[in-house]
C-alpha atoms as a PDB file:
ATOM      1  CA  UNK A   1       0.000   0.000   0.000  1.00  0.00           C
ATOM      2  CA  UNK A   2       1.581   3.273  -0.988  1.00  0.00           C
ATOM      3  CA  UNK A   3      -1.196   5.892  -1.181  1.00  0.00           C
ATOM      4  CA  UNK A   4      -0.024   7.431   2.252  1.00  0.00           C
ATOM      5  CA  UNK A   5       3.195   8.190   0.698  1.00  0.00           C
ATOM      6  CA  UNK A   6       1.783   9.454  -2.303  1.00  0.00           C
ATOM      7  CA  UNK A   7      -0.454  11.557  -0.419  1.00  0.00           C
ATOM      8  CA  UNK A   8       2.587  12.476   1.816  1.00  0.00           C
ATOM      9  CA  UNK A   9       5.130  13.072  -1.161  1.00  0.00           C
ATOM     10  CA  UNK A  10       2.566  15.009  -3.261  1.00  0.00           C
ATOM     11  CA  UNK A  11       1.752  17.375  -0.180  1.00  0.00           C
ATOM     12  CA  UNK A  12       6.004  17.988   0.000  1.00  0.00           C
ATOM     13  CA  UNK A  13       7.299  17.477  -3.320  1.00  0.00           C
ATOM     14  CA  UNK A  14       4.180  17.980  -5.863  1.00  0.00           C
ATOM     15  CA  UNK A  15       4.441  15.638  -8.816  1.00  0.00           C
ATOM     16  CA  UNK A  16       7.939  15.309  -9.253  1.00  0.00           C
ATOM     17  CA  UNK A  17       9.572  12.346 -10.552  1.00  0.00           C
ATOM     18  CA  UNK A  18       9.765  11.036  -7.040  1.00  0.00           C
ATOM     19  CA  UNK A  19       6.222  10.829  -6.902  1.00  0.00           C
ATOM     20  CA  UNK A  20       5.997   9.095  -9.931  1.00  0.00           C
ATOM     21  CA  UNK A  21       9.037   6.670  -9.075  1.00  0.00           C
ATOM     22  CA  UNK A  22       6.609   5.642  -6.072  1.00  0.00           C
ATOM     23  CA  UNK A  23       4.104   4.630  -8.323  1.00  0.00           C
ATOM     24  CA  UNK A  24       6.148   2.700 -11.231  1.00  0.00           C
ATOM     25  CA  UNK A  25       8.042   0.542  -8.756  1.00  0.00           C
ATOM     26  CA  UNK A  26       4.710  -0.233  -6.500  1.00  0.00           C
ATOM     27  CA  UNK A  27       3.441  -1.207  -9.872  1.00  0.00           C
ATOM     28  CA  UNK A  28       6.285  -3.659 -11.158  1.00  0.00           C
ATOM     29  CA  UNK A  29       5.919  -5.161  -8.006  1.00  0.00           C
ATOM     30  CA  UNK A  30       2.382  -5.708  -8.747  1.00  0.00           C
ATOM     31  CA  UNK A  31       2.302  -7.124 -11.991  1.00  0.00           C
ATOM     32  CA  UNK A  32       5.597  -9.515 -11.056  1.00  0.00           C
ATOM     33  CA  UNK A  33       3.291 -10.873  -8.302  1.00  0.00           C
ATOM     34  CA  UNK A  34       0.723 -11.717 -10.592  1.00  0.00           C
ATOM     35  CA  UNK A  35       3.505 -13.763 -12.927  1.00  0.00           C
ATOM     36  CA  UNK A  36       4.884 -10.905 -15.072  1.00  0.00           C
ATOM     37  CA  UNK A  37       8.276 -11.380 -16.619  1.00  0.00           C
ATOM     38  CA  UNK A  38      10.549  -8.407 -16.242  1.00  0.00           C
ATOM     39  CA  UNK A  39      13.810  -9.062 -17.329  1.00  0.00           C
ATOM     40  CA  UNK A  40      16.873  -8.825 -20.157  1.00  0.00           C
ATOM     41  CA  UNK A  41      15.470  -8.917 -23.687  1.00  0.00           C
ATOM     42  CA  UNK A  42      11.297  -8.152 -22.468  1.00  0.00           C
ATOM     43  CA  UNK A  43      10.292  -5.668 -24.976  1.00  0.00           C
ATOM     44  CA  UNK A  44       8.018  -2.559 -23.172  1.00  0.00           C
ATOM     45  CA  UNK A  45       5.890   0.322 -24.827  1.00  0.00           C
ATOM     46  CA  UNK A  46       5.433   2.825 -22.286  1.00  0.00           C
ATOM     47  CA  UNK A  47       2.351   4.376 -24.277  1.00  0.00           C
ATOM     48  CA  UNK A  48       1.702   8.066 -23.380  1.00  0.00           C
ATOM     49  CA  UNK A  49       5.059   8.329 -21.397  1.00  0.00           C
ATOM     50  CA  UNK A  50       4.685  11.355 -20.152  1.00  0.00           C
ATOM     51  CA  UNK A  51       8.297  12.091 -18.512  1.00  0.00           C
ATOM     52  CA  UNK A  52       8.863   8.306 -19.066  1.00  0.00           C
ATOM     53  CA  UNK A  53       9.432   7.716 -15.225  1.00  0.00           C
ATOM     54  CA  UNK A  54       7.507   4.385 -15.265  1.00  0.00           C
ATOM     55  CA  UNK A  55       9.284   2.676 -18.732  1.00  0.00           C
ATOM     56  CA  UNK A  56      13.003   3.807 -17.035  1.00  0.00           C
ATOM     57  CA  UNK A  57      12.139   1.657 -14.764  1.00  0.00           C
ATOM     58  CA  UNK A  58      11.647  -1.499 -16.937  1.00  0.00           C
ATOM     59  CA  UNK A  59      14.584  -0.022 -18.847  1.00  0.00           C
ATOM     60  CA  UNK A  60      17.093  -0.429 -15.460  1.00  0.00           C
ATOM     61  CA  UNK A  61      16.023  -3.926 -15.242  1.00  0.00           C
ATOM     62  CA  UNK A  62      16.806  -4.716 -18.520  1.00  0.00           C
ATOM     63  CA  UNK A  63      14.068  -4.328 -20.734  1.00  0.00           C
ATOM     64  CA  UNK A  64      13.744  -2.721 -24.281  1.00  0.00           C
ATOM     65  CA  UNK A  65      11.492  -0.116 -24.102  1.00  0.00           C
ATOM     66  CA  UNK A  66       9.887   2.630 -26.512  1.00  0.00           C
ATOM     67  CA  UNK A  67       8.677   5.679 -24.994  1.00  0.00           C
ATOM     68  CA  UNK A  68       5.587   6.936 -27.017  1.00  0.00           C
ATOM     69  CA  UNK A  69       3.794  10.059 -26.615  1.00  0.00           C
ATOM     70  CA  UNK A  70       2.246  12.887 -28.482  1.00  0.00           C
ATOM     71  CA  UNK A  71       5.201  15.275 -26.817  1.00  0.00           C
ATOM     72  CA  UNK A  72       8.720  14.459 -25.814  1.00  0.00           C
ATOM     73  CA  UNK A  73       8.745  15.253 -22.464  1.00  0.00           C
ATOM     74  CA  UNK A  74      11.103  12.682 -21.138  1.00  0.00           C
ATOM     75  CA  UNK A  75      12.965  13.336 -18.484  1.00  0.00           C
ATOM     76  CA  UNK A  76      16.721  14.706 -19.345  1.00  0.00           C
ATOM     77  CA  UNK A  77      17.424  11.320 -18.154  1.00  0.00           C
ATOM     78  CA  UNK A  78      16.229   9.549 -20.520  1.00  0.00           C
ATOM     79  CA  UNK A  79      17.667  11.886 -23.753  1.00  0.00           C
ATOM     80  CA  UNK A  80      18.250   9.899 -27.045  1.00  0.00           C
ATOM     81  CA  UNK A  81      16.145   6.530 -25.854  1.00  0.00           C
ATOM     82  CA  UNK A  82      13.948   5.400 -28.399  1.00  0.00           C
ATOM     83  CA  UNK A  83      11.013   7.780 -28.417  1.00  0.00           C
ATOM     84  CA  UNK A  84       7.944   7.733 -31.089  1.00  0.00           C
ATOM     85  CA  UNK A  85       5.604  10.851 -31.534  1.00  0.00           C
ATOM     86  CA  UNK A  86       2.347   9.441 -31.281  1.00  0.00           C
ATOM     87  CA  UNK A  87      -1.157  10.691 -29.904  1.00  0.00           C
ATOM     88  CA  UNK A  88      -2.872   7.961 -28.525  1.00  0.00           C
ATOM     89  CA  UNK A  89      -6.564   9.239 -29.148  1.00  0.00           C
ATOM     90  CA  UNK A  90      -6.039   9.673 -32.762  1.00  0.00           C
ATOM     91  CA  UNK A  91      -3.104   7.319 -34.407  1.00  0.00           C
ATOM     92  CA  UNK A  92      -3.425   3.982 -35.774  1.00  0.00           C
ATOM     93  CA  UNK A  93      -1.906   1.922 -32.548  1.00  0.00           C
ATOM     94  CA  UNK A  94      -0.947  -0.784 -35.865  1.00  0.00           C
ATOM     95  CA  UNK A  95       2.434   1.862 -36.665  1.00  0.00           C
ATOM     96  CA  UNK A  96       3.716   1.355 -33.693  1.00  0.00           C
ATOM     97  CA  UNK A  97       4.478  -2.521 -33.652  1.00  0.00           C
ATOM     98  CA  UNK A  98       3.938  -5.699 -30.666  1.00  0.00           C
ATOM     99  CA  UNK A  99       5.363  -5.652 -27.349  1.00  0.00           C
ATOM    100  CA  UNK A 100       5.197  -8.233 -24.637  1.00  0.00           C
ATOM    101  CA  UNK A 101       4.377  -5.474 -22.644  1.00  0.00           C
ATOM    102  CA  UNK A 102       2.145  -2.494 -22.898  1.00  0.00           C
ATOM    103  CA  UNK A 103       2.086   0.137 -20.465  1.00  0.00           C
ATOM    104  CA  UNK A 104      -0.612   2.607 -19.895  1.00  0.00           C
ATOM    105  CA  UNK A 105      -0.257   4.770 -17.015  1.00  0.00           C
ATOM    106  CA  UNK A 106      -2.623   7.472 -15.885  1.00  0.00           C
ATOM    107  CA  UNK A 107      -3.693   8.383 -19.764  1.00  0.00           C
ATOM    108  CA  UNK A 108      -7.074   6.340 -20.313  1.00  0.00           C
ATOM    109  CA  UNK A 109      -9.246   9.080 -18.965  1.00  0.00           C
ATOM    110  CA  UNK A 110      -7.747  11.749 -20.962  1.00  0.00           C
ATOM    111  CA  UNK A 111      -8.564   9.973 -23.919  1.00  0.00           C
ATOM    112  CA  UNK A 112     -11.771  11.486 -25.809  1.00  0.00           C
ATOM    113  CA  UNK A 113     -12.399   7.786 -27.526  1.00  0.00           C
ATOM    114  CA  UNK A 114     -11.467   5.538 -24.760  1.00  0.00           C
ATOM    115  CA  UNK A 115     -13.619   2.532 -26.194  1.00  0.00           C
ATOM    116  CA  UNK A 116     -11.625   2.903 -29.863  1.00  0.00           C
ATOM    117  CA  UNK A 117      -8.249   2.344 -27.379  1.00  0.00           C
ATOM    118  CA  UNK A 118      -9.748  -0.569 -26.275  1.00  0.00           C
ATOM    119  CA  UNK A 119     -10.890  -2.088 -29.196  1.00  0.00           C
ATOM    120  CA  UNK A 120      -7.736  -1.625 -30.330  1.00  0.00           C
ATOM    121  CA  UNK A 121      -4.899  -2.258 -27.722  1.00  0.00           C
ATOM    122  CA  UNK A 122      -4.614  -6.050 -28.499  1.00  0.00           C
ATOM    123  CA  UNK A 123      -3.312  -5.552 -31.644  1.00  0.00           C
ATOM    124  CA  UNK A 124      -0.093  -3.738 -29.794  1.00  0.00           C
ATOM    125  CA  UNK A 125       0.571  -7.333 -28.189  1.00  0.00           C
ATOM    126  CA  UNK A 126       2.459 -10.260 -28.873  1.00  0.00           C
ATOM    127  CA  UNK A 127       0.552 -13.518 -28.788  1.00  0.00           C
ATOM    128  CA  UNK A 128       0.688 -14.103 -24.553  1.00  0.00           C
ATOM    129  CA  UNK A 129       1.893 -10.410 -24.119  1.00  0.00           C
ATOM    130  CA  UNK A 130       0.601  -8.355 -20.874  1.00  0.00           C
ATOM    131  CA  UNK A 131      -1.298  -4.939 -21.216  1.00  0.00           C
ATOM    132  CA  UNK A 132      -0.905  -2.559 -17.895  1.00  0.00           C
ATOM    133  CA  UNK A 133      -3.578  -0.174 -18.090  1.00  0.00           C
ATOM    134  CA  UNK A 134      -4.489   2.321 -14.787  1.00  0.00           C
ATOM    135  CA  UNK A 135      -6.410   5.620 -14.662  1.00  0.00           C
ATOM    136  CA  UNK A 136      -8.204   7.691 -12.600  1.00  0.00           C
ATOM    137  CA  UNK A 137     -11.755   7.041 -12.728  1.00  0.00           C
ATOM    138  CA  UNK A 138     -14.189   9.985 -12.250  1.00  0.00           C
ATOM    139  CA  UNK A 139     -15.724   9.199  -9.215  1.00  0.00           C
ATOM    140  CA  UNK A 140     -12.852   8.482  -7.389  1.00  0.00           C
ATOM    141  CA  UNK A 141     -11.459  10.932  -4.934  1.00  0.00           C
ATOM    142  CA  UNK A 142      -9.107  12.316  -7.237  1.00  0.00           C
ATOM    143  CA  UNK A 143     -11.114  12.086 -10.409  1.00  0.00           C
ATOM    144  CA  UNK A 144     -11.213  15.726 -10.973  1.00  0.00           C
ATOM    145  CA  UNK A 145      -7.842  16.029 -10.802  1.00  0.00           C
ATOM    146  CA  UNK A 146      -6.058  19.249  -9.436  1.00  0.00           C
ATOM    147  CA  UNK A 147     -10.172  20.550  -8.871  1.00  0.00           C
ATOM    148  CA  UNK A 148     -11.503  17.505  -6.888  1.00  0.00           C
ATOM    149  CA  UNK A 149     -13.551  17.440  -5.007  1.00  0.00           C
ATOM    150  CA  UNK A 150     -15.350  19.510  -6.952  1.00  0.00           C
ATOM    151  CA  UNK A 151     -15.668  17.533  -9.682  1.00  0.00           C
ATOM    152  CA  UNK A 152     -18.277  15.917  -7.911  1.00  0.00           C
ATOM    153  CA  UNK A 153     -20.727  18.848  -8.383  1.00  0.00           C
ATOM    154  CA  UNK A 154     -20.923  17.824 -11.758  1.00  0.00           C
ATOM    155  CA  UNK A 155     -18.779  17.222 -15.037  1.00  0.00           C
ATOM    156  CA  UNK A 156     -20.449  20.308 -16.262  1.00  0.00           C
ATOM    157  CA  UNK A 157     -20.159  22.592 -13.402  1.00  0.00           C
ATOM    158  CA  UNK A 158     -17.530  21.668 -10.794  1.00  0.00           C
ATOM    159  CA  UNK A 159     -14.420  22.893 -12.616  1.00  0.00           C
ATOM    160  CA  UNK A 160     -16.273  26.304 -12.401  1.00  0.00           C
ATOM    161  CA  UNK A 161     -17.104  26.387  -9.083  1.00  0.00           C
ATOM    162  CA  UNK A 162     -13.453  25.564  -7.993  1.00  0.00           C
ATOM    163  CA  UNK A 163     -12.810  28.243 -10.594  1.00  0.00           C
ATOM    164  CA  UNK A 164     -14.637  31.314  -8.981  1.00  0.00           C
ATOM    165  CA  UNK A 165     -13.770  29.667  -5.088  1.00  0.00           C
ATOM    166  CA  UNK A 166      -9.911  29.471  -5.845  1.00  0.00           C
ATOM    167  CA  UNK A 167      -9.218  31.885  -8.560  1.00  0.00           C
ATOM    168  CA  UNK A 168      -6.270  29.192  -9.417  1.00  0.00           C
ATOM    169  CA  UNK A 169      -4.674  28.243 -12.408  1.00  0.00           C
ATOM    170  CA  UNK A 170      -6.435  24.657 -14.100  1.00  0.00           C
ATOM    171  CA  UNK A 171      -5.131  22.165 -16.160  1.00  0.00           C
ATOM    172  CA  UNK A 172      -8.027  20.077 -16.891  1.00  0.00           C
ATOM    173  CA  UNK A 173     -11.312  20.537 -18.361  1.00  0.00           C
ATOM    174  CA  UNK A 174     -13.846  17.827 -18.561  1.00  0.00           C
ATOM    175  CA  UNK A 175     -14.341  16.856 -21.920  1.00  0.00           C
ATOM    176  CA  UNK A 176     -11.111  18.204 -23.512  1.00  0.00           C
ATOM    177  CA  UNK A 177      -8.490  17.143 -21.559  1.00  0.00           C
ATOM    178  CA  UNK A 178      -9.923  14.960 -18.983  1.00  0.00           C
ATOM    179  CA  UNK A 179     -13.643  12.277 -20.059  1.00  0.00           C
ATOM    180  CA  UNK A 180     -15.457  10.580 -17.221  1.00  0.00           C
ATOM    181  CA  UNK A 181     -14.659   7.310 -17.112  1.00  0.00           C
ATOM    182  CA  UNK A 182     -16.264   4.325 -15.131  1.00  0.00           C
ATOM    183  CA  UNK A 183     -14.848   1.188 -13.499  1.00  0.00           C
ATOM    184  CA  UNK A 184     -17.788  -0.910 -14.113  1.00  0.00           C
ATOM    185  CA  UNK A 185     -18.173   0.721 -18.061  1.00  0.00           C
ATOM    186  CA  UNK A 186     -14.171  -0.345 -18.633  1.00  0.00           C
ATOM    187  CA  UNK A 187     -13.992  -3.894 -17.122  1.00  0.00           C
ATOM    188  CA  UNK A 188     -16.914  -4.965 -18.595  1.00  0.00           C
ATOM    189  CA  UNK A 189     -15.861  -3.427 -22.217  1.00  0.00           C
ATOM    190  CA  UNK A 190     -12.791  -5.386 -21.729  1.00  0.00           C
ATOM    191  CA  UNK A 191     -14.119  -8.415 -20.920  1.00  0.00           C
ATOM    192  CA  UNK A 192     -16.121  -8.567 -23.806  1.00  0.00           C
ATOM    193  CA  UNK A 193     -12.653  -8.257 -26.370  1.00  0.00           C
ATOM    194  CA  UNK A 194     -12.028 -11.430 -27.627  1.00  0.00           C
ATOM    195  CA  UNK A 195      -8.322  -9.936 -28.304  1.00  0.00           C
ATOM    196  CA  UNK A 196      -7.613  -9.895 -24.071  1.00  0.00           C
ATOM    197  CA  UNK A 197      -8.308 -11.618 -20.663  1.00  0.00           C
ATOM    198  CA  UNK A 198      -8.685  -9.861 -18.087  1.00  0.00           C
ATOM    199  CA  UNK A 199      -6.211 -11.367 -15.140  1.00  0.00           C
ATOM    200  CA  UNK A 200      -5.978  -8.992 -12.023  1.00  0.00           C
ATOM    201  CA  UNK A 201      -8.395  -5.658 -11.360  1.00  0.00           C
ATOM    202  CA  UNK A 202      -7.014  -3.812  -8.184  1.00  0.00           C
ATOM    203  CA  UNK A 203      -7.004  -0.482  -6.509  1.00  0.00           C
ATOM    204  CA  UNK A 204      -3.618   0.984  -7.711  1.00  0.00           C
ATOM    205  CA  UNK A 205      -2.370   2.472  -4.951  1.00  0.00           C
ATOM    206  CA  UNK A 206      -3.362  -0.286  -2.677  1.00  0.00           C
ATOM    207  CA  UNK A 207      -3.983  -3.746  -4.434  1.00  0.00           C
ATOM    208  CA  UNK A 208      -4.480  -5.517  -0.891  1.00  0.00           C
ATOM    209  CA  UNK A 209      -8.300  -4.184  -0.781  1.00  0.00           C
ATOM    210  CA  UNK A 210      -8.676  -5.518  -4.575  1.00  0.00           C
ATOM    211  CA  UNK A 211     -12.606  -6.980  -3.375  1.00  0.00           C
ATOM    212  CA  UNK A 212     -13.356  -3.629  -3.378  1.00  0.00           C
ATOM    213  CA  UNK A 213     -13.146  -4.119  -7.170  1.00  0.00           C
ATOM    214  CA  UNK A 214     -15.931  -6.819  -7.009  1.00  0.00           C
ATOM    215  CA  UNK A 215     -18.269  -3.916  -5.408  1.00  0.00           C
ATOM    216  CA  UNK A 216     -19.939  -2.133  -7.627  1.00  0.00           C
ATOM    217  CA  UNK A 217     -20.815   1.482  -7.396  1.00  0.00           C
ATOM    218  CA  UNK A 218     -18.637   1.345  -4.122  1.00  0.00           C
ATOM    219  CA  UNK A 219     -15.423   0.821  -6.046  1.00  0.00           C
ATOM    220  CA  UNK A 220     -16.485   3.823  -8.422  1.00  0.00           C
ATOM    221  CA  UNK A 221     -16.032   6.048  -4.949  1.00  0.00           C
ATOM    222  CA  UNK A 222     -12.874   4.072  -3.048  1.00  0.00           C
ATOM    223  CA  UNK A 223     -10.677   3.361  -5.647  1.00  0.00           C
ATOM    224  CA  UNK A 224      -8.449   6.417  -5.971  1.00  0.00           C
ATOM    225  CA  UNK A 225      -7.214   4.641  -9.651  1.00  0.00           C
ATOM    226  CA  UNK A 226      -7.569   1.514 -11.279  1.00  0.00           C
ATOM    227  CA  UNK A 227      -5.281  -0.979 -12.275  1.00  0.00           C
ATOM    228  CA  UNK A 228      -5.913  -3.744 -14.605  1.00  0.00           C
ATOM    229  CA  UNK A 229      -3.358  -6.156 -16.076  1.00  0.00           C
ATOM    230  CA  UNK A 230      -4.678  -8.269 -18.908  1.00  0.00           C
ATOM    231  CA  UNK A 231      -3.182 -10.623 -21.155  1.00  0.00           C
ATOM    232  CA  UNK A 232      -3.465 -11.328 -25.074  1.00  0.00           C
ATOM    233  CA  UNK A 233      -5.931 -14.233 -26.059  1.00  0.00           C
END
């Protein structure tokens, strides 16, 4: 369970690469407990990198990853890995090759056509290969992002409420850069895919209370984000 220290770091530090560093490693752990190889020669796609905190990590244990986003904004770190340009809402995920491992960290509720990724994420497998995919669902805690909790007045009106309360500077807007997404919607799109089976659903930031996933409604409101780890039919 790591969501004290995230809560702790994020308070400190903000959303430095710390805080993501707690996340990736908690995560590795995860998916090696539920029988993920992660070793010399395992070929990663950290899709929608961001500062590519999370496929460094695969890198330092010997994987061969490509960072893909629709900016480079690796981490100086990470200058001159193999990077593609991409934009995950609107490219054809067939350019970009098969992995035996997909990663998809924290970018499925940005996307405005999150069933389209779905329908077509297999195809970025091997035969047998593993698909990571977490978000932040709306109703979770942090759904709204940098304006929860307002974001539970409404997808339509809490960003301006926290707007004319704070007077701070957003990010996020619901339904440009951040879509409502559901728990219950996703796993049951996914099982339905005849590309993927489903083989662990979990509260990211603390997989020990994964029941909670069998709850529905209730895991719409206690999981803080979502983690699923499929595998290709």
């Amino acid at each position: 369970m790591i969501i004290h220290k995230l809560i702790f770091h994020h308070l400190v530090n903000r959303d430095d690469p710390g805080f993501y560093l707690l996340q990736a490693c908690d995560a590795m752990a995860w998916m090696e407990k539920n029988n993920t190889v992660i070793r010399n020669g395992v070929t990663v796609l950290d899709l929608g990198c961001g500062h590519g905190i999370f496929g460094a990590e695969f890198k330092k244990r010997g994987c061969l990853v490509t960072f893909a986003d629709e900016t480079n904004s690796l981490h100086p770190s990470l200058a001159g890995e193999n990077y593609r340009t991409f934009n995950v809402d609107k490219d054809d995920v067939t350019t970009l090759g098969q992995y035996d491992i997909v990663l998809c960290s924290n970018v499925y509720e940005h996307l405005s056509k999150p069933e389209q990724f779905l329908a077509n994420v297999g195809s970025l497998l091997k035969p047998s290969g593993r698909l990571f995919l977490s978000w932040t669902n709306w109703l979770s805690p942090w759904g709204g992002h940098e304006f929860s909790p307002f974001h539970y007045l409404g997808a339509t009106r809490g960003h301006l409420v926290y707007d004319k309360l704070t007077g701070k500077k957003r990010i996020h807007t619901p339904f440009k850069n951040l879509y409502p997404t559901y728990i219950g919607h996703t796993l049951r799109q996914l099982r339905q895919l005849p590309t993927l089976r489903l083989i662990k659903v979990a509260p990211r930031y603390y997989p020990e209370f994964a029941f909670l996933m069998h709850l529905p409604v209730i895991r719409e409101f206690l999981a803080w984000n979502c983690a699923v780890l499929a595998e290709k039919r």
